[in-house]
PDB file of N, CA and C in Angstrom:
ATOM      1  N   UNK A   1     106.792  95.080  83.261  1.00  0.00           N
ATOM      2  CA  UNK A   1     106.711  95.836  84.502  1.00  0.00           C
ATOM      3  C   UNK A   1     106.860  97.331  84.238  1.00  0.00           C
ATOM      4  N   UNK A   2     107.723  97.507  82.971  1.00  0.00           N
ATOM      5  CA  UNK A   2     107.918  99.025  82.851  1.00  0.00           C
ATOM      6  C   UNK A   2     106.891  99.704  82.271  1.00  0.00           C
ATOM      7  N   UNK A   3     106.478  98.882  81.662  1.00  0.00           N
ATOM      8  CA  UNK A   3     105.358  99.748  80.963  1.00  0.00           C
ATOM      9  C   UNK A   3     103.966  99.483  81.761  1.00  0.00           C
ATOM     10  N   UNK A   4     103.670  98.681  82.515  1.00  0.00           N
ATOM     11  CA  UNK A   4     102.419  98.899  83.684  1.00  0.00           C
ATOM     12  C   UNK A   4     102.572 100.322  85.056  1.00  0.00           C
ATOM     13  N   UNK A   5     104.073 100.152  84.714  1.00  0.00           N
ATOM     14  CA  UNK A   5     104.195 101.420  86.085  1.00  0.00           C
ATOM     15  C   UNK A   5     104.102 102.444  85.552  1.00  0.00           C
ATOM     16  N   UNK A   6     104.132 102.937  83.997  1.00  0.00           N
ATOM     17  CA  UNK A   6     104.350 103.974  83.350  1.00  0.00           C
ATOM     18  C   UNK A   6     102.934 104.928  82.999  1.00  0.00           C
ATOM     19  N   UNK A   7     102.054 103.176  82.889  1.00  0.00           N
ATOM     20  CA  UNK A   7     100.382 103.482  82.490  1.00  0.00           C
ATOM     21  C   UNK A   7     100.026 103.611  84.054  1.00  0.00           C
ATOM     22  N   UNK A   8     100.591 103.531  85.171  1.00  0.00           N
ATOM     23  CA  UNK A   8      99.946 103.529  86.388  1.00  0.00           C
ATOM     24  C   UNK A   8     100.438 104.912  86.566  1.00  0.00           C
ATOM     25  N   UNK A   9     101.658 105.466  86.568  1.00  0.00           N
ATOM     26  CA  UNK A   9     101.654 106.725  86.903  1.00  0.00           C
ATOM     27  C   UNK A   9     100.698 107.848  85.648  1.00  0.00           C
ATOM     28  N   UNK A  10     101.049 107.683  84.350  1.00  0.00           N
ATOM     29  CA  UNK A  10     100.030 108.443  83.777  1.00  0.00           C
ATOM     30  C   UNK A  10      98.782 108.479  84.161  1.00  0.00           C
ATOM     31  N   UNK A  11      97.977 107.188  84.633  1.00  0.00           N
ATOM     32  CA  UNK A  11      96.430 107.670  85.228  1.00  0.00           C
ATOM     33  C   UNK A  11      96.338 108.575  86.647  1.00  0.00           C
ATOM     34  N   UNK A  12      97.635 108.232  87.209  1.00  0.00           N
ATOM     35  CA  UNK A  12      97.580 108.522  88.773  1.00  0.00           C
ATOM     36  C   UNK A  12      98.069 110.058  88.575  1.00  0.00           C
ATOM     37  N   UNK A  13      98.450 110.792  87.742  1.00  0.00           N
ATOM     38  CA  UNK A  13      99.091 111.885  86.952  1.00  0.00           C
ATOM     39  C   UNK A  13      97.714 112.730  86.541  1.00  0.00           C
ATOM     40  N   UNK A  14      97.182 111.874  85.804  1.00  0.00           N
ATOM     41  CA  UNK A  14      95.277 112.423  84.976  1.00  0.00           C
ATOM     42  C   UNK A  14      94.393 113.048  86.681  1.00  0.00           C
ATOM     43  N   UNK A  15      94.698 111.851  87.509  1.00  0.00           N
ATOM     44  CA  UNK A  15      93.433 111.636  88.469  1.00  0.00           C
ATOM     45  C   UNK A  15      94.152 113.091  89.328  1.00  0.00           C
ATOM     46  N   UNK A  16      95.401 113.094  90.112  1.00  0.00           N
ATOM     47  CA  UNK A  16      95.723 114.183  90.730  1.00  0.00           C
ATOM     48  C   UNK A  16      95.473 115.471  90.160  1.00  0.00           C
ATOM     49  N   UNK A  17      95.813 115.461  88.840  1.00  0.00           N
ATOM     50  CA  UNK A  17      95.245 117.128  88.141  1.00  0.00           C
ATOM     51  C   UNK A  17      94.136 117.386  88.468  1.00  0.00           C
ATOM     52  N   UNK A  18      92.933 116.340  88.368  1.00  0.00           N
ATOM     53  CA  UNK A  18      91.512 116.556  88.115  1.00  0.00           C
ATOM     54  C   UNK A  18      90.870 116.768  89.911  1.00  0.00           C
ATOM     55  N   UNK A  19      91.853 115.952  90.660  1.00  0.00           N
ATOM     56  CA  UNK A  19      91.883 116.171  92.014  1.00  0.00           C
ATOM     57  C   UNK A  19      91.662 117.776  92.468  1.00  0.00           C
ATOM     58  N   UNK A  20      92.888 118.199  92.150  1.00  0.00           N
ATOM     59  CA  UNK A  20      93.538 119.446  92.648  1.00  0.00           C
ATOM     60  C   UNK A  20      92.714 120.696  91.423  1.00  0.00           C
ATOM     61  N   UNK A  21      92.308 120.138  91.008  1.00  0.00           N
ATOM     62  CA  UNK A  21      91.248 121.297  89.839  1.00  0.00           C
ATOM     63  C   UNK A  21      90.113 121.057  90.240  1.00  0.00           C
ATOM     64  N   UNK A  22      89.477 120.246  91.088  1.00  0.00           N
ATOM     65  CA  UNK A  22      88.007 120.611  91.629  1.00  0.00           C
ATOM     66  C   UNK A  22      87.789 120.698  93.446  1.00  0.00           C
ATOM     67  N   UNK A  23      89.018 120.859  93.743  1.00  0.00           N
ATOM     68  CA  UNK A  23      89.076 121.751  95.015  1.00  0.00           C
ATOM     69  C   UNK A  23      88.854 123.130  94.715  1.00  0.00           C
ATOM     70  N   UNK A  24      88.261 123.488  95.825  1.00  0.00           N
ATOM     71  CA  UNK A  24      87.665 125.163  96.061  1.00  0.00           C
ATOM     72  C   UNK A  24      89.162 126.165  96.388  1.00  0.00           C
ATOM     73  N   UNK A  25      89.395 127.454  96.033  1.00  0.00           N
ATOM     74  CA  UNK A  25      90.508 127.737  96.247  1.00  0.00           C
ATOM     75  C   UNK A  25      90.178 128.658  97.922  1.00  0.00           C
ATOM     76  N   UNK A  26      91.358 128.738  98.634  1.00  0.00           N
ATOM     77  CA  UNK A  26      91.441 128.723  99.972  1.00  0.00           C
ATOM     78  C   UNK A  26      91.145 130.395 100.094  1.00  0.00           C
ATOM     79  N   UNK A  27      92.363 131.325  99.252  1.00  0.00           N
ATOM     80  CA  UNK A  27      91.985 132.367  98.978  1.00  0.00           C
ATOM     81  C   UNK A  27      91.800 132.893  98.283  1.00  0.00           C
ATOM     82  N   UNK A  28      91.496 134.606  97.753  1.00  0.00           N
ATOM     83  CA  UNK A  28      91.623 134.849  96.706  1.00  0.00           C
ATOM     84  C   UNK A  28      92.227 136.473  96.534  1.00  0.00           C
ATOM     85  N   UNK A  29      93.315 136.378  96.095  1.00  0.00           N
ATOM     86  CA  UNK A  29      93.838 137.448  96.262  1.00  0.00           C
ATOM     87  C   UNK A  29      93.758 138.566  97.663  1.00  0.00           C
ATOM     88  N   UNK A  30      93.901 139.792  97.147  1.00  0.00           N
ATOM     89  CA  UNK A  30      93.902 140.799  98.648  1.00  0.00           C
ATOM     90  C   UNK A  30      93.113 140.633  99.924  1.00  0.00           C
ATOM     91  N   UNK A  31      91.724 139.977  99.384  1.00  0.00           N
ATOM     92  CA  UNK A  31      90.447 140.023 100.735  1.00  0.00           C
ATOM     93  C   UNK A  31      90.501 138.321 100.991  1.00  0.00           C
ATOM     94  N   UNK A  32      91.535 137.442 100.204  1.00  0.00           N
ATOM     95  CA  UNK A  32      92.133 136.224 100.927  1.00  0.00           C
ATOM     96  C   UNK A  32      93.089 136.747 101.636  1.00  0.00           C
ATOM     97  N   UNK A  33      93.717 137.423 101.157  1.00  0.00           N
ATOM     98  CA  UNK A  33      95.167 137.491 102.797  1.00  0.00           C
ATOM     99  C   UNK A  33      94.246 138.114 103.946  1.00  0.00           C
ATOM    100  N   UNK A  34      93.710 138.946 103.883  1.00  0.00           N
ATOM    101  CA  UNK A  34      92.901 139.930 104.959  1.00  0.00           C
ATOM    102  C   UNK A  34      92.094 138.650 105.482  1.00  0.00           C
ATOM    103  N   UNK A  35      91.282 137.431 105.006  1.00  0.00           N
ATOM    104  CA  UNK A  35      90.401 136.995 105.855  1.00  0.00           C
ATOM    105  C   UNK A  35      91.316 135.754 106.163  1.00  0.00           C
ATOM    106  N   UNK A  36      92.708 135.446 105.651  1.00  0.00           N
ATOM    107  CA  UNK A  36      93.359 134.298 106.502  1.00  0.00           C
ATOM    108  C   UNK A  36      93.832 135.017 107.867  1.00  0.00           C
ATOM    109  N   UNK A  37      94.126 136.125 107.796  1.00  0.00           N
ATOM    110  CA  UNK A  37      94.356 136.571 109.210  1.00  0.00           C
ATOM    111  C   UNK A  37      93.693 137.024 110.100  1.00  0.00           C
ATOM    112  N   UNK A  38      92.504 136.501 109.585  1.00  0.00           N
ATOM    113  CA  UNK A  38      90.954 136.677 110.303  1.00  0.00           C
ATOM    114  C   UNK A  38      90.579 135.172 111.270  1.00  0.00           C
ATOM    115  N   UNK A  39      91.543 134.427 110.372  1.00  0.00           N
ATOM    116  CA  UNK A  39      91.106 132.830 110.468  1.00  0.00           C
ATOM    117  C   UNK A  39      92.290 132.593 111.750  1.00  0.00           C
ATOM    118  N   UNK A  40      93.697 132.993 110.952  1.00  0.00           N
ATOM    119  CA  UNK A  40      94.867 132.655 112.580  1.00  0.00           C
ATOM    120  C   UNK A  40      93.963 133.337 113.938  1.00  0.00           C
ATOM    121  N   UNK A  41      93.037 134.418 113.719  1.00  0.00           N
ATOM    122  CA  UNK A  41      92.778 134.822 114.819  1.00  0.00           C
ATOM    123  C   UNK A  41      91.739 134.314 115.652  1.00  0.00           C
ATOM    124  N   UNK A  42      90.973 133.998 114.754  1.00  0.00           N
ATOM    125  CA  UNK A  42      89.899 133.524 115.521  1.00  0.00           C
ATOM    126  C   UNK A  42      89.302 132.109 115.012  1.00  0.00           C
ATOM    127  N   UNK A  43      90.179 131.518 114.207  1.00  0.00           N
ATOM    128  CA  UNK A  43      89.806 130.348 114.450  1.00  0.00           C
ATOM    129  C   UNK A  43      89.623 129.555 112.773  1.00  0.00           C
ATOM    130  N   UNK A  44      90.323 128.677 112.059  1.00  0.00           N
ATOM    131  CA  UNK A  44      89.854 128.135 110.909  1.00  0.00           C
ATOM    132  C   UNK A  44      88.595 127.113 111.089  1.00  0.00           C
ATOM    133  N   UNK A  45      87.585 127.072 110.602  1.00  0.00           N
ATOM    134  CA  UNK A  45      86.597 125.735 110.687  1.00  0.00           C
ATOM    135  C   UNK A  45      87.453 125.069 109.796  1.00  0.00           C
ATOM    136  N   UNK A  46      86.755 123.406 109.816  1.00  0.00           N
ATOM    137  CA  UNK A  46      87.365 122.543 109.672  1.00  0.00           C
ATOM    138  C   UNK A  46      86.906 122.235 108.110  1.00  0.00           C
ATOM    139  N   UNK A  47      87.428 121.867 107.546  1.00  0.00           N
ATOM    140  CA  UNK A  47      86.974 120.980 105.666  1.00  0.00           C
ATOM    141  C   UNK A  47      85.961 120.471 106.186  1.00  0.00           C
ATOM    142  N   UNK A  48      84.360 120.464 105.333  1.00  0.00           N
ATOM    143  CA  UNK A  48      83.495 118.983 105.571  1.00  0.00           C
ATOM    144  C   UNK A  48      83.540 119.063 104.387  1.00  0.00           C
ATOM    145  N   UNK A  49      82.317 117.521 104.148  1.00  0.00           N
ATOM    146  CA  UNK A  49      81.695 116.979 103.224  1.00  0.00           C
ATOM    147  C   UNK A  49      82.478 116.635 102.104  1.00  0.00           C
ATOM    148  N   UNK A  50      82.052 117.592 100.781  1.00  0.00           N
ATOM    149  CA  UNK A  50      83.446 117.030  99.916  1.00  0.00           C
ATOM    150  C   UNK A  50      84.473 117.654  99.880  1.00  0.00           C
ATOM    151  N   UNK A  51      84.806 118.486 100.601  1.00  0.00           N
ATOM    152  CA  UNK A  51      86.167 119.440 100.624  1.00  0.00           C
ATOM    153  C   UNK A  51      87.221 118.511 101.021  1.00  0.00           C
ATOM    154  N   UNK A  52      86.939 118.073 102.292  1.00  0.00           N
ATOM    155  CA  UNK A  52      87.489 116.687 103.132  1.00  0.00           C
ATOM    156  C   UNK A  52      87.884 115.608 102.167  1.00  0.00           C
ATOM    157  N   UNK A  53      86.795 114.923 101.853  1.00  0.00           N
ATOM    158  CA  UNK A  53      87.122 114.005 100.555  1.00  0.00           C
ATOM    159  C   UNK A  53      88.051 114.361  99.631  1.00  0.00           C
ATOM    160  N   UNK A  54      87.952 115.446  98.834  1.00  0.00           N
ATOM    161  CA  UNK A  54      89.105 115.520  98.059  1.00  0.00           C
ATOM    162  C   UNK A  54      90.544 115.823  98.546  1.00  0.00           C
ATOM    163  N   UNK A  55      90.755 116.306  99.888  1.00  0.00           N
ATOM    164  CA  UNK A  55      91.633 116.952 100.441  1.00  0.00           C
ATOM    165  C   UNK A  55      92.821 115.295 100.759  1.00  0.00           C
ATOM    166  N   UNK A  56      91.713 114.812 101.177  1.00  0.00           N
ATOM    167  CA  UNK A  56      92.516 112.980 101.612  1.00  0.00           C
ATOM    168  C   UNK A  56      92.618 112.297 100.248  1.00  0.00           C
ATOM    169  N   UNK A  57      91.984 112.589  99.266  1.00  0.00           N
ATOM    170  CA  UNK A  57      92.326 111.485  98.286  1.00  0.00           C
ATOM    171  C   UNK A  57      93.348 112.295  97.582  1.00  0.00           C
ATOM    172  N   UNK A  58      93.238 113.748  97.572  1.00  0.00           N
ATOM    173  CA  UNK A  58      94.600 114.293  96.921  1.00  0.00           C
ATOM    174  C   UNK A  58      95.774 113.823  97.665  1.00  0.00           C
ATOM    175  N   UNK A  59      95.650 113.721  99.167  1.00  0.00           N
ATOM    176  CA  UNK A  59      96.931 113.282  99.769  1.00  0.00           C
ATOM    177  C   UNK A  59      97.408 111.948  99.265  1.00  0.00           C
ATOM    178  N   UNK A  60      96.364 111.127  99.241  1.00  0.00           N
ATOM    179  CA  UNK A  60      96.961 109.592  98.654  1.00  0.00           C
ATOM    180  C   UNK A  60      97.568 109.751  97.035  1.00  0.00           C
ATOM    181  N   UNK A  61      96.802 110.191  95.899  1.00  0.00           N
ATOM    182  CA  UNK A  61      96.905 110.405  94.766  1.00  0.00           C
ATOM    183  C   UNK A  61      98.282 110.886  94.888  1.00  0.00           C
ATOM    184  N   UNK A  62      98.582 111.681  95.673  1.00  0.00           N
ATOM    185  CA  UNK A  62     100.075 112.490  95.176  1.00  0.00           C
ATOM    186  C   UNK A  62     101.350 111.899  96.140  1.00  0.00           C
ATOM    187  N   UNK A  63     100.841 110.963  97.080  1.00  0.00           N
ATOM    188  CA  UNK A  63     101.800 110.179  97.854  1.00  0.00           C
ATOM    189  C   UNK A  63     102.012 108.424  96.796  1.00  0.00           C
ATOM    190  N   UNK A  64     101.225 108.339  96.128  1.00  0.00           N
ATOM    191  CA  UNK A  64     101.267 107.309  95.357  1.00  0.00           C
ATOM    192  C   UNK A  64     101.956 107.509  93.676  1.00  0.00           C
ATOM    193  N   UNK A  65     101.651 108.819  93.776  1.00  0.00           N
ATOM    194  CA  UNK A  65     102.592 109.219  92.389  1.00  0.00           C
ATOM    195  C   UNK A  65     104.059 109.349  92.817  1.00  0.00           C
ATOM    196  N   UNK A  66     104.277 109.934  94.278  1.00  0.00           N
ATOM    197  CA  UNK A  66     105.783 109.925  94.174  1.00  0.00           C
ATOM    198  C   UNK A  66     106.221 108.465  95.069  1.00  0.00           C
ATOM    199  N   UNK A  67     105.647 107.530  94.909  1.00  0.00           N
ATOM    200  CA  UNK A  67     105.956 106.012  95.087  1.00  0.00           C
ATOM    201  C   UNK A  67     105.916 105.756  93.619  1.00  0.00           C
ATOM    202  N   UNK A  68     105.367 105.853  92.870  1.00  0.00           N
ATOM    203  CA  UNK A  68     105.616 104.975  91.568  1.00  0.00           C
ATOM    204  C   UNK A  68     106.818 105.903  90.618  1.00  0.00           C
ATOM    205  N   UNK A  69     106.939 107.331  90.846  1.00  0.00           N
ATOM    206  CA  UNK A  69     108.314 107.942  90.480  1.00  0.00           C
ATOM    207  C   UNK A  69     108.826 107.122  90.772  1.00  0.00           C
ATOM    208  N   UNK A  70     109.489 106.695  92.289  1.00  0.00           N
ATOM    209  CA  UNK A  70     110.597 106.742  92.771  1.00  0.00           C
ATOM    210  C   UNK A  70     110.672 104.781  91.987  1.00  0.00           C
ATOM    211  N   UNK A  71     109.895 103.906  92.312  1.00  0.00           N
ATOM    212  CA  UNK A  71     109.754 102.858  91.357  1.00  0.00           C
ATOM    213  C   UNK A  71     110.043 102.747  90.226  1.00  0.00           C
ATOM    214  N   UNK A  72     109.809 103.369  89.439  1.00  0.00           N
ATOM    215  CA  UNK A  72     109.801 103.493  87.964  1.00  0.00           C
ATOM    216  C   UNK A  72     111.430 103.985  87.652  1.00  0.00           C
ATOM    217  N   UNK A  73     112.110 105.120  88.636  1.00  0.00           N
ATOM    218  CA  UNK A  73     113.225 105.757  88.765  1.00  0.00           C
ATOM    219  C   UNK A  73     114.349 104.494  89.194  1.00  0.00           C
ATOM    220  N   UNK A  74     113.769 103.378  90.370  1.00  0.00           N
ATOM    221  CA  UNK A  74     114.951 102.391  90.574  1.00  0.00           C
ATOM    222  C   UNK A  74     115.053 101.183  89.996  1.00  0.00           C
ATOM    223  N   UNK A  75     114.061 100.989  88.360  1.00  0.00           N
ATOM    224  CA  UNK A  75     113.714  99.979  87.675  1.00  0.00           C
ATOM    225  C   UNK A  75     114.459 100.615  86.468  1.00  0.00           C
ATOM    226  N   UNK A  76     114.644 102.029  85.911  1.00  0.00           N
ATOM    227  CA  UNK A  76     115.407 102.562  84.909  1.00  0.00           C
ATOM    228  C   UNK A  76     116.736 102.062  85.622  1.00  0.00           C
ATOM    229  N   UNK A  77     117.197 102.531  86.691  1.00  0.00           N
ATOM    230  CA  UNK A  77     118.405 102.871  87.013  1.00  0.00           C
ATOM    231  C   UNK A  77     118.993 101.780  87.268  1.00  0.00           C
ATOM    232  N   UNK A  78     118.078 100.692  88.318  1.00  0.00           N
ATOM    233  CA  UNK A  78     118.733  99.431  88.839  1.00  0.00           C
ATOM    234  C   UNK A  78     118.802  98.333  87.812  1.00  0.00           C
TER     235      UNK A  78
END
């Protein structure tokens, strides 16, 4: 069991990096702060297509890594 949760968090570890490294970045420096307060003002559009996609599978990927931490953490301990 310890060593399947260990190979499950290392892939789930691989997949979130590769997740969060082919998302688009939100801003970018000085003329990102200037156009997020362009966005509180008048309005953010919404994620499509694959922005969306990665945005939800990063949420699962990184809600499933800190389920198999916390697993892996009460199988050392318990």
């Amino acid at each position: 069991m310890y060593g399947l949760l260990i190979a499950l968090l290392l892939i789930d570890a691989i997949v979130l990096i590769a997740l969060v490294l082919l998302q688009s970045g939100k801003s970018a420096g000085l003329s990102g702060a200037i156009s997020g307060g362009a966005e509180q003002l008048f309005g953010k559009q919404k994620a499509r297509g694959i922005d969306a996609v990665l945005h939800r599978a990063t949420i699962v990927a990184g809600t499933l890594f800190f389920i198999l931490t916390f697993l892996l953490g009460y199988i050392v301990n318990g």
